[in-house]
Protein backbone atom coordinates (compact mmCIF):
# COMPACT_ATOMS: atom_id res chain seq x y z
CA UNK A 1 -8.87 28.11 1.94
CA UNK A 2 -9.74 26.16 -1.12
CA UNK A 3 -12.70 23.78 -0.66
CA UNK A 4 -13.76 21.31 -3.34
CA UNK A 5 -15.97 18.44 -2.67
CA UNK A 6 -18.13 16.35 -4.20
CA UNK A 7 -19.23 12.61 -3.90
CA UNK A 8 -16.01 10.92 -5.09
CA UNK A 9 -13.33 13.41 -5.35
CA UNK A 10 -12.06 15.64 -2.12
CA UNK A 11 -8.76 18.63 -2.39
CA UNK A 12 -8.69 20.51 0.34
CA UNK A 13 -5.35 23.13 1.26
CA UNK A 14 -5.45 25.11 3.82
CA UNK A 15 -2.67 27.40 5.59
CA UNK A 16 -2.82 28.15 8.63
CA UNK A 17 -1.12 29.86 12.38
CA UNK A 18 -1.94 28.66 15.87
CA UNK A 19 -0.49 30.59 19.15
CA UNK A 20 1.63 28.78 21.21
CA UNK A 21 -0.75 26.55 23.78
CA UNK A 22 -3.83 26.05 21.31
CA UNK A 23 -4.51 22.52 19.47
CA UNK A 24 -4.46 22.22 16.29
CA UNK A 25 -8.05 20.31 15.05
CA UNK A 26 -9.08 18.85 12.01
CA UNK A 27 -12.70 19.69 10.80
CA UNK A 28 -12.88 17.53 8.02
CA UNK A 29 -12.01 14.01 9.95
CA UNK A 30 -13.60 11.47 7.15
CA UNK A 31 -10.61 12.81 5.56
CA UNK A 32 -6.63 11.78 4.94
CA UNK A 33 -4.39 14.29 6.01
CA UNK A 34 -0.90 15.83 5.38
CA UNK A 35 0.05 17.95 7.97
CA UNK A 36 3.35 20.09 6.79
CA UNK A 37 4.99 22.29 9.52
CA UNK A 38 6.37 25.59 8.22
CA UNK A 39 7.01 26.71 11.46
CA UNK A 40 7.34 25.99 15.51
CA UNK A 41 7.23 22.92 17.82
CA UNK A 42 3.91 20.72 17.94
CA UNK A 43 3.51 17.64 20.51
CA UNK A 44 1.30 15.25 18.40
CA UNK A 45 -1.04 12.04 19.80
CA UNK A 46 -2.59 9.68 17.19
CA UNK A 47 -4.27 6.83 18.02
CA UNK A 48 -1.83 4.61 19.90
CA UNK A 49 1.12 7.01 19.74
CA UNK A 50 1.73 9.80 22.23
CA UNK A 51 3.46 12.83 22.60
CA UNK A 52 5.90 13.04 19.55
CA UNK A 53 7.34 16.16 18.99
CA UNK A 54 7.35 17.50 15.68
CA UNK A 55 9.16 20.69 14.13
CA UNK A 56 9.25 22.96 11.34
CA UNK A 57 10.63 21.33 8.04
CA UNK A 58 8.87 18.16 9.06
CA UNK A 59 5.46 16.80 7.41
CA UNK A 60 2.84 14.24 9.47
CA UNK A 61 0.20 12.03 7.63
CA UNK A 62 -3.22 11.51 9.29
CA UNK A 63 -5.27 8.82 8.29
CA UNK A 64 -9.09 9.91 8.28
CA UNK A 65 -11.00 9.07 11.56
CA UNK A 66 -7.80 9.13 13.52
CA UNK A 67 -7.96 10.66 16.51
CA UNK A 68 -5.19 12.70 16.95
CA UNK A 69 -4.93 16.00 19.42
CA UNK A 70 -1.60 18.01 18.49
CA UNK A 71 -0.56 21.09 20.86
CA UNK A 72 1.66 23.76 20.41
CA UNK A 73 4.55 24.34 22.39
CA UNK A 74 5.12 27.85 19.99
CA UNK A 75 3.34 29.66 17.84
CA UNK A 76 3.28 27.47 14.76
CA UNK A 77 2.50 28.03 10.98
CA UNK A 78 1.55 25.17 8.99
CA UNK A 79 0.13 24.44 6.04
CA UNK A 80 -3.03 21.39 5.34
CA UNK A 81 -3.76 19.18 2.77
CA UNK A 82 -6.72 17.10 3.15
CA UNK A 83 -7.82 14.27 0.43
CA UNK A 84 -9.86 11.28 -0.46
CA UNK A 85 -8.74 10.07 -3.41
CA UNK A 86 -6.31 7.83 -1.97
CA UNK A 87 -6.33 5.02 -4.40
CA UNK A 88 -4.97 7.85 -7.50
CA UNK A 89 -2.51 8.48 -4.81
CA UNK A 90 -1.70 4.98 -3.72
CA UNK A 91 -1.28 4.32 -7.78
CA UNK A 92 1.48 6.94 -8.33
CA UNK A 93 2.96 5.62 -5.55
CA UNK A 94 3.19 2.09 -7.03
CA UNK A 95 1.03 0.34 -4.19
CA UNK A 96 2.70 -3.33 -4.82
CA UNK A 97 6.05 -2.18 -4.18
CA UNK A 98 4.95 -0.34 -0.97
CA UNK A 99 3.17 -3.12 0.08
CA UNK A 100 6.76 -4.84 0.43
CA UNK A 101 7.09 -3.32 3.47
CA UNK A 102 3.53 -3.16 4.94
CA UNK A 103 4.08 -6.05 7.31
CA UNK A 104 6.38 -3.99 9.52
CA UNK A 105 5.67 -3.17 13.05
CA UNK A 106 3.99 -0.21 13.33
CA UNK A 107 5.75 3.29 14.39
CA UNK A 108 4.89 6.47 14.85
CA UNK A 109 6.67 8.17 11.45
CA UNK A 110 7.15 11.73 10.56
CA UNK A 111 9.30 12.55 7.62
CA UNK A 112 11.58 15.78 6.98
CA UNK A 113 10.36 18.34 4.13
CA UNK A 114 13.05 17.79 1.78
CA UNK A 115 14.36 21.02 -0.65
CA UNK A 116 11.95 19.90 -3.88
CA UNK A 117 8.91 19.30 -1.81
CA UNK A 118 9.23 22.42 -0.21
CA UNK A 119 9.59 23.97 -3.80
CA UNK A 120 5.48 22.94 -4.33
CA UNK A 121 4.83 23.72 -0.98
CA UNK A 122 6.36 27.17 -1.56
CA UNK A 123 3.74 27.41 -4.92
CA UNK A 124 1.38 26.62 -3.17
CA UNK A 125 1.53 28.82 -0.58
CA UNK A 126 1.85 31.37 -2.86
CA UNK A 127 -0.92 30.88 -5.05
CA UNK A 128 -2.96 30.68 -1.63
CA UNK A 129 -1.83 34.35 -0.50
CA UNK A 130 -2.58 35.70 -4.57
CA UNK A 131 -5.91 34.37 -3.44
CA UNK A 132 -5.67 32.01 -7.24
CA UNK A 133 -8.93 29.85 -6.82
CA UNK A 134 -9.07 27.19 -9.18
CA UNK A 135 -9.90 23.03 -8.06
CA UNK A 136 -8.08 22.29 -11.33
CA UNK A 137 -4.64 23.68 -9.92
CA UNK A 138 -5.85 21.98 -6.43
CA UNK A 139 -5.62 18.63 -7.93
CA UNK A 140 -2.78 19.36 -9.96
CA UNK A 141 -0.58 20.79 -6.98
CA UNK A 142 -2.05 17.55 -4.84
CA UNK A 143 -0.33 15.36 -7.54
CA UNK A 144 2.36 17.00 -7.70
CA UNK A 145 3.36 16.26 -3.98
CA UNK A 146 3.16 13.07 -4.35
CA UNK A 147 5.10 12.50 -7.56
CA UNK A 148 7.65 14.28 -6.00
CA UNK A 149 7.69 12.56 -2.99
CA UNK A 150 7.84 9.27 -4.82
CA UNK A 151 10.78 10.27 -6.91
CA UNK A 152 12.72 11.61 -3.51
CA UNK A 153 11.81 9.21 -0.83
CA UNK A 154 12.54 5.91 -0.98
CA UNK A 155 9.74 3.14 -0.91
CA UNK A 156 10.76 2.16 2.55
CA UNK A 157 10.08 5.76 4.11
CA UNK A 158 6.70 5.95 2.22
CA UNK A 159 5.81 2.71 3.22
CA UNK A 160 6.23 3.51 6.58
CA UNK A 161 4.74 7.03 6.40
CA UNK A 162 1.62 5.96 4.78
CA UNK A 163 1.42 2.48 6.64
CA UNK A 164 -2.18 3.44 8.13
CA UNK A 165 -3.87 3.71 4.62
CA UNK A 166 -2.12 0.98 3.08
CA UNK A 167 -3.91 -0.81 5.66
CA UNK A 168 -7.54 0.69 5.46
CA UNK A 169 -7.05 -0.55 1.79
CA UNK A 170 -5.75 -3.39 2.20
CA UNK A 171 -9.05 -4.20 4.62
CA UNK A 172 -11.09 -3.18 1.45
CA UNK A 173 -9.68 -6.52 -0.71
CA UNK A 174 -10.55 -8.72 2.71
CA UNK A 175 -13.96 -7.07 3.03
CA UNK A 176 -14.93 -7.75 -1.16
CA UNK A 177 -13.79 -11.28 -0.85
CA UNK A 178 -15.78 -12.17 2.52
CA UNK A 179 -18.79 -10.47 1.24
CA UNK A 180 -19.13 -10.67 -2.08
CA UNK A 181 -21.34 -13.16 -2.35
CA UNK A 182 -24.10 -11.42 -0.32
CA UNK A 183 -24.16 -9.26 -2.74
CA UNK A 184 -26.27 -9.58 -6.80
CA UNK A 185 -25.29 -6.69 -8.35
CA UNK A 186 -22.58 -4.05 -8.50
CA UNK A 187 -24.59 -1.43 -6.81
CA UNK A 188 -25.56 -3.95 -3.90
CA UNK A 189 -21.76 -4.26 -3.66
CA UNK A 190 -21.20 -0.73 -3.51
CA UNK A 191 -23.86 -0.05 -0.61
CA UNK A 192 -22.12 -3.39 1.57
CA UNK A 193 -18.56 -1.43 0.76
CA UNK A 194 -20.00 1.99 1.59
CA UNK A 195 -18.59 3.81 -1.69
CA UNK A 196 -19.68 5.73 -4.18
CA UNK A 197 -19.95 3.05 -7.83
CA UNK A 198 -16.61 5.39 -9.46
CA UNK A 199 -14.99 4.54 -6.18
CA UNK A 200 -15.75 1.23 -5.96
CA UNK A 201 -14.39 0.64 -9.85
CA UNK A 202 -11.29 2.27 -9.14
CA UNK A 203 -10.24 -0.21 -6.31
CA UNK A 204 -11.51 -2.98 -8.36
CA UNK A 205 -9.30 -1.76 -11.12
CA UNK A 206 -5.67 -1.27 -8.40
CA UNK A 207 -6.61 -4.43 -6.11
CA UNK A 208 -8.31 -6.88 -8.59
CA UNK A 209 -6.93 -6.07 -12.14
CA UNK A 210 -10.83 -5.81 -13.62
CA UNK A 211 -13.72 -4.02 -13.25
CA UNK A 212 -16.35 -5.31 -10.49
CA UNK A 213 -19.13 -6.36 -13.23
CA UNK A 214 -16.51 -8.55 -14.97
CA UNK A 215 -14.74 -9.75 -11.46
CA UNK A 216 -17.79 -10.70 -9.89
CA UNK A 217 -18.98 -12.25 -13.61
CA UNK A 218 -15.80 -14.82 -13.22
CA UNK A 219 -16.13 -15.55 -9.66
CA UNK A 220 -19.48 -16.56 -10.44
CA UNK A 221 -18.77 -18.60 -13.11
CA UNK A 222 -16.00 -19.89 -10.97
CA UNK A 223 -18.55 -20.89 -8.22
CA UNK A 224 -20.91 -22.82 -10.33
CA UNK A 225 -17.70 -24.80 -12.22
CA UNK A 226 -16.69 -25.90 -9.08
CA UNK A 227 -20.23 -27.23 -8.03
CA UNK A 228 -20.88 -28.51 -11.39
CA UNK A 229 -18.22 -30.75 -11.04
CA UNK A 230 -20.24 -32.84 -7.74
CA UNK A 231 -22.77 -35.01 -10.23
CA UNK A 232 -24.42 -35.26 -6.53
CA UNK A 233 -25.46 -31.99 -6.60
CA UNK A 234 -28.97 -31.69 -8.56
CA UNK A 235 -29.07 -28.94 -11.40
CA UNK A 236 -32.24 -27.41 -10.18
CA UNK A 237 -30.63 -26.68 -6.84
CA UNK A 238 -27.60 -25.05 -8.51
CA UNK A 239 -30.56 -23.22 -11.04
CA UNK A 240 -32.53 -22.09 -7.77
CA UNK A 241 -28.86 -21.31 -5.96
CA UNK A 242 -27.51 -18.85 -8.35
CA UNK A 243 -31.13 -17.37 -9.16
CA UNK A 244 -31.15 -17.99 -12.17
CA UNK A 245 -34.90 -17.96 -13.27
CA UNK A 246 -35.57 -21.21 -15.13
CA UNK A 247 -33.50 -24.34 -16.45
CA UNK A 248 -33.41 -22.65 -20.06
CA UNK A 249 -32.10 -19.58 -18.54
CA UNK A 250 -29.10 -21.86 -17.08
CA UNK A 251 -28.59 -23.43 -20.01
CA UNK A 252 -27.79 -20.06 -21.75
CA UNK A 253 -25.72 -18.82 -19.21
CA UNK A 254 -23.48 -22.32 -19.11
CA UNK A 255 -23.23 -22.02 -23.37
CA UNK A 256 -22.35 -18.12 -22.85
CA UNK A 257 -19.54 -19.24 -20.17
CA UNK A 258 -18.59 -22.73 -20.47
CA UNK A 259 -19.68 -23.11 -24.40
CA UNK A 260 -21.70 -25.63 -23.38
CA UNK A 261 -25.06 -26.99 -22.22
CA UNK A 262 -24.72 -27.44 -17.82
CA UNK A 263 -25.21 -31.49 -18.58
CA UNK A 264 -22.35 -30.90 -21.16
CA UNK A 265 -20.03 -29.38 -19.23
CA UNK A 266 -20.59 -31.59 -16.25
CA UNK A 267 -19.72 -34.57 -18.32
CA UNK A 268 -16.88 -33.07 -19.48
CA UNK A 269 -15.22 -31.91 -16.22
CA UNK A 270 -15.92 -35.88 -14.67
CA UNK A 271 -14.60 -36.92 -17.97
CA UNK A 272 -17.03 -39.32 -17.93
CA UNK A 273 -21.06 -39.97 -18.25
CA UNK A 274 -23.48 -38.01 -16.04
CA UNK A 275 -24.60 -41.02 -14.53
């Protein structure tokens, strides 16, 4: 077994044989799975689905904290990969395109182990058994699956086959935009999104085009334009609002963002004097 971890970067292959009757049980559950079967008949359960028979030649994905119980109905050799670094995946994978297809009804999908695939699987495997230790090949072999599954499975099949983290990410953009606000920094952002800051950067990056200093920069600047505009609202309650800590202090900001002075720019978005 190879075993890297650390804080924002997981490989994990592991080959393995159960005898018929036993369950097959993943240690590592805060993880995504790919479950390829070499070998032998296993009846799988995850979440809502039960009892799906799966074979040798076919491969499973497992989304972390699934719960999912999978017995043998013959002795069965398969072989692991567990990951967290979904989003590098998702990218080689061209999320948008996959996303096409995300608003299907959900089914349980397995997909066949197609001749190329089982070419890296084979490499693997045999690196594995030559007891070859190395997290740089890890990553390398973990990437290569996935290239080659995006160049010989079409986006529909992946779409379907990965529908489950598509889904946990897609939550992630819903999450940032309902609670952004609650949070005044990037690390305060982090801690409500429970991910590590390199995480959190790279799903800025795939979901929101920018970094999370420079999106939450705009969307602040975004916030006070819009209030600015309501000559109703005083400019001490925006000052005291936004924390900024004095009236000079807002003035700088407004000339850094808007190029102008806040009473400026509020006469120039009314088009007219701040009366």
């Amino acid at each position: 077994m190879h075993n890297y971890i650390d804080t924002d970067y997981s490989v994990i292959f592991n080959i393995k044989q159960e005898r018929k009757g036993n369950t097959i049980q993943f240690k590592e559950i805060h993880l995504n799975h790919l479950l390829f079967i070499l070998e032998g008949e296993v009846n799988v359960s995850c979440n809502e689905f039960k009892n799906h028979l799966c074979v040798g030649g076919e491969m499973i994905f497992i989304a972390r904290d699934a719960n999912m119980i999978a017995e043998t109905y013959t002795d069965v050799q398969y072989l692991l990969l567990s990951f967290n670094n979904q989003l590098q995946i998702m990218d080689q994978l061209e999320l948008g395109n996959l996303k096409e297809f995300s608003n299907e009804r959900s089914i349980f999908n397995k997909l066949d182990i197609r001749l190329p695939l089982q070419g890296v699987l084979d490499s693997i495997i045999y690196y594995m058994n030559s007891k070859v230790k190395s997290q740089q090949l890890d990553e390398a072999k973990e990437k290569e699956i996935f290239l080659v599954m995006k160049t010989f499975y079409t986006q529909q099949e992946l779409s379907r086959f990965l529908k489950p983290v598509l889904n946990q990410d897609m939550d992630f953009k819903a999450f940032v935009i309902k609670h952004y606000m609650e949070a005044k920094s990037v690390d305060e952002l982090a801690q409500l999104c429970q991910l590590p800051i390199r995480s959190l950067t790279r799903k800025f990056k795939l979901y929101f085009g920018d970094s999370p200093y420079r999106w939450m920069l705009n969307q602040k600047a975004h916030h006070i334009k819009t209030i600015l505009v309501d000559k109703k609202i005083p400019m001490q309650q925006i000052i005291k609002e936004y924390g900024f800590s004095s009236p000079a202090h807002f003035t700088t900001y407004c000339k850094k963002h808007f190029g102008m002075t806040p009473t400026a720019y509020r006469k120039e978005l009314n088009g007219s004097s701040d009366k």
